[in-house]
C-alpha atoms as a PDB file:
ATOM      1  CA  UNK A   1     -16.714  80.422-167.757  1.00  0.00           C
ATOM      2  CA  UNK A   2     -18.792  77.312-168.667  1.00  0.00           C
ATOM      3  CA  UNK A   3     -22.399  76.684-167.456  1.00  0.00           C
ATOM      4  CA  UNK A   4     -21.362  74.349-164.623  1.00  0.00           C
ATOM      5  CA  UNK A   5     -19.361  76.900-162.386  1.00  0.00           C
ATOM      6  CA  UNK A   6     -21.498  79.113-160.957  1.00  0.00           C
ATOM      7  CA  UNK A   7     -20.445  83.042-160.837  1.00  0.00           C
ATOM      8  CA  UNK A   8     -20.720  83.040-156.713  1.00  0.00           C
ATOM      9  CA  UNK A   9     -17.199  81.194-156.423  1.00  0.00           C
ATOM     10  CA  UNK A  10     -15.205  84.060-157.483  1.00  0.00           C
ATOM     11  CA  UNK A  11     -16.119  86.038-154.416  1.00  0.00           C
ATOM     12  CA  UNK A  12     -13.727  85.653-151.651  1.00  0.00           C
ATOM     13  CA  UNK A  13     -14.750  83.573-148.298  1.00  0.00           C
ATOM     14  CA  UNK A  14     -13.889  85.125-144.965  1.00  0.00           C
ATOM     15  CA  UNK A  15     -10.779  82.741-143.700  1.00  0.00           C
ATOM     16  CA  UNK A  16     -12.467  82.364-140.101  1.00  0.00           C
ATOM     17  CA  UNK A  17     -16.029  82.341-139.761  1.00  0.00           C
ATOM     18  CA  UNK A  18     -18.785  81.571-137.027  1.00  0.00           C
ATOM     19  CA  UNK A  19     -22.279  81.307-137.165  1.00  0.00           C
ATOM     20  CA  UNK A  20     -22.953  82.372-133.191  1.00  0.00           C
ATOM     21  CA  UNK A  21     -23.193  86.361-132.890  1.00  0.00           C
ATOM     22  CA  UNK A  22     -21.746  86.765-129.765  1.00  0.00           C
ATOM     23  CA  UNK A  23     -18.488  85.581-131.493  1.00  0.00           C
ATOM     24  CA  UNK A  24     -15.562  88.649-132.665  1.00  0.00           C
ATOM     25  CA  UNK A  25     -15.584  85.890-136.313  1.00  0.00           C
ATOM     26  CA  UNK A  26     -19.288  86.259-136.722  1.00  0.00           C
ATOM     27  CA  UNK A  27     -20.000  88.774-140.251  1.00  0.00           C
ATOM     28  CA  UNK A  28     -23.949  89.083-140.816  1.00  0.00           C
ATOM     29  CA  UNK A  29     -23.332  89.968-144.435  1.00  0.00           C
ATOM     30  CA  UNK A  30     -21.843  86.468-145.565  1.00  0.00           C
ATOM     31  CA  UNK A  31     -24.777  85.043-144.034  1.00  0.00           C
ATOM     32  CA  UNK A  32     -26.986  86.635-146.705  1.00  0.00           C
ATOM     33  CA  UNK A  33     -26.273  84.282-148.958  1.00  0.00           C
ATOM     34  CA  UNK A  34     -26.654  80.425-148.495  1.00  0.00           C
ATOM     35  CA  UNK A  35     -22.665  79.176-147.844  1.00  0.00           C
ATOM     36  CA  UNK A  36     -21.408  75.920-147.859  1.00  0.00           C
ATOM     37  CA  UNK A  37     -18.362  74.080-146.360  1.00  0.00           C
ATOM     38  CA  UNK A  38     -15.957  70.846-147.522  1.00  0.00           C
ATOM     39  CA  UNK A  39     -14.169  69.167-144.941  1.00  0.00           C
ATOM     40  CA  UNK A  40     -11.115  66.977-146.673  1.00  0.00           C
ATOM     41  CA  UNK A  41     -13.539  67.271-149.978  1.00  0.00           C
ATOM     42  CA  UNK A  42     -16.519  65.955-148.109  1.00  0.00           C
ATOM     43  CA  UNK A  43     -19.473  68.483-147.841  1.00  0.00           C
ATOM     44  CA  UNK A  44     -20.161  68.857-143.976  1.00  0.00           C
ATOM     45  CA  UNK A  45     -23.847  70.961-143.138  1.00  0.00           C
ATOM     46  CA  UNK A  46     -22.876  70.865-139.248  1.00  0.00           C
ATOM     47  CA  UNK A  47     -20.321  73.348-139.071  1.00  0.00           C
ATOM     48  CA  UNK A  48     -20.392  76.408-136.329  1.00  0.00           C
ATOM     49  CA  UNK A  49     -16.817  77.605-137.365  1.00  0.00           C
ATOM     50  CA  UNK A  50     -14.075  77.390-139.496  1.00  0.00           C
ATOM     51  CA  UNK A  51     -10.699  78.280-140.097  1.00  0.00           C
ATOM     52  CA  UNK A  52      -9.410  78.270-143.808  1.00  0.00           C
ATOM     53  CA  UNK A  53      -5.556  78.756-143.054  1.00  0.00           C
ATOM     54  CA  UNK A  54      -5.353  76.812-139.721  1.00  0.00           C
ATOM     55  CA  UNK A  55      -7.295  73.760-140.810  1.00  0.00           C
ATOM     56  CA  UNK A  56     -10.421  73.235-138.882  1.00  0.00           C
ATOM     57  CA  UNK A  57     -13.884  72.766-138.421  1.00  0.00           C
ATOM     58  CA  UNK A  58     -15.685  73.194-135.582  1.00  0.00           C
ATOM     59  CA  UNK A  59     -18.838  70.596-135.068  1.00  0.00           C
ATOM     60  CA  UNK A  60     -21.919  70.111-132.042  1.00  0.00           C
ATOM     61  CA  UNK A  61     -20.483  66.768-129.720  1.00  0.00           C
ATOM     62  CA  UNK A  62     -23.922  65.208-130.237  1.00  0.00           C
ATOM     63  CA  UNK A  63     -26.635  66.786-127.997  1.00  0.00           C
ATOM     64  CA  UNK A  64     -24.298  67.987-125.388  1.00  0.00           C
ATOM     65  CA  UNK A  65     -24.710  71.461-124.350  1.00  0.00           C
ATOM     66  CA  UNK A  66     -22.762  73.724-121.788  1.00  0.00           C
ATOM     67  CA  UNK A  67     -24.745  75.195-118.824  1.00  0.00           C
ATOM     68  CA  UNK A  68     -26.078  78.196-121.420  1.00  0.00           C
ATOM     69  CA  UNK A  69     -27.531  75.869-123.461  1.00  0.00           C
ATOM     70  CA  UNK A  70     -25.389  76.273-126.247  1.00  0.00           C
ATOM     71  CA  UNK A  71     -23.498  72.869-128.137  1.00  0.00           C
ATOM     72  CA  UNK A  72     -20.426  71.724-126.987  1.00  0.00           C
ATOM     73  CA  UNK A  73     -18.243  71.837-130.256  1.00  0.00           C
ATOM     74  CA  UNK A  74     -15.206  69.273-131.021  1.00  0.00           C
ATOM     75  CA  UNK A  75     -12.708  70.697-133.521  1.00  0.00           C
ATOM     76  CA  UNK A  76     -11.844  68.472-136.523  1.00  0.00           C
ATOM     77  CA  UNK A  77      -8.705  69.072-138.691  1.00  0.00           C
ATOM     78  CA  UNK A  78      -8.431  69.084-142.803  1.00  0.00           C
ATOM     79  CA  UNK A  79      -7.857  70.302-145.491  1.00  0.00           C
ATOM     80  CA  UNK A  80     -11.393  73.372-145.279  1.00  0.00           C
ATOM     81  CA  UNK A  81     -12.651  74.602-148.432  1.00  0.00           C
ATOM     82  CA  UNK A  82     -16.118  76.989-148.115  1.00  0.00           C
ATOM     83  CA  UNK A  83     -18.062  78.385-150.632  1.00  0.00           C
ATOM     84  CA  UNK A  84     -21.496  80.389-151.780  1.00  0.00           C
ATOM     85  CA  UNK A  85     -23.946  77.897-152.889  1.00  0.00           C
END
């Protein structure tokens, strides 16, 4: 390997993930480790969820929030590539 690729990218991502702990896609153990995810090879820090083999992101709408006080997320659609940083 050469001194730019960094050993953490040979461990495997979860292919659905979500950073709210109520959710049945929420794993504590990847969140150990500082993770990062590219939307359509842009780096995106606002993402709640994703989906590696259906294609999505899932993003706050602003400052909206439902009536628990939690975001209101908008799905975007892309080619999703995540990684440990």
């Amino acid at each position: 390997m050469s001194d730019t690729t960094p050993n953490t990218t040979t461990e495997a991502m979860p292919d659905r993930l979500s950073v709210d702990p109520a959710s049945p896609f929420h794993i504590a153990a990847v969140f150990e480790r500082d993770i990062g995810i590219r939307l359509n090879g842009k780096e995106r820090f606002d993402v709640e969820e994703y989906c590696i083999s259906e294609g999505w992101v899932k993003v706050p709408a602003g400052r909206t929030v439902d009536r628990k006080g939690r975001p209101l997320l908008i799905k975007i659609k892309g080619t999703v590539e995540a990684f440990y940083r």
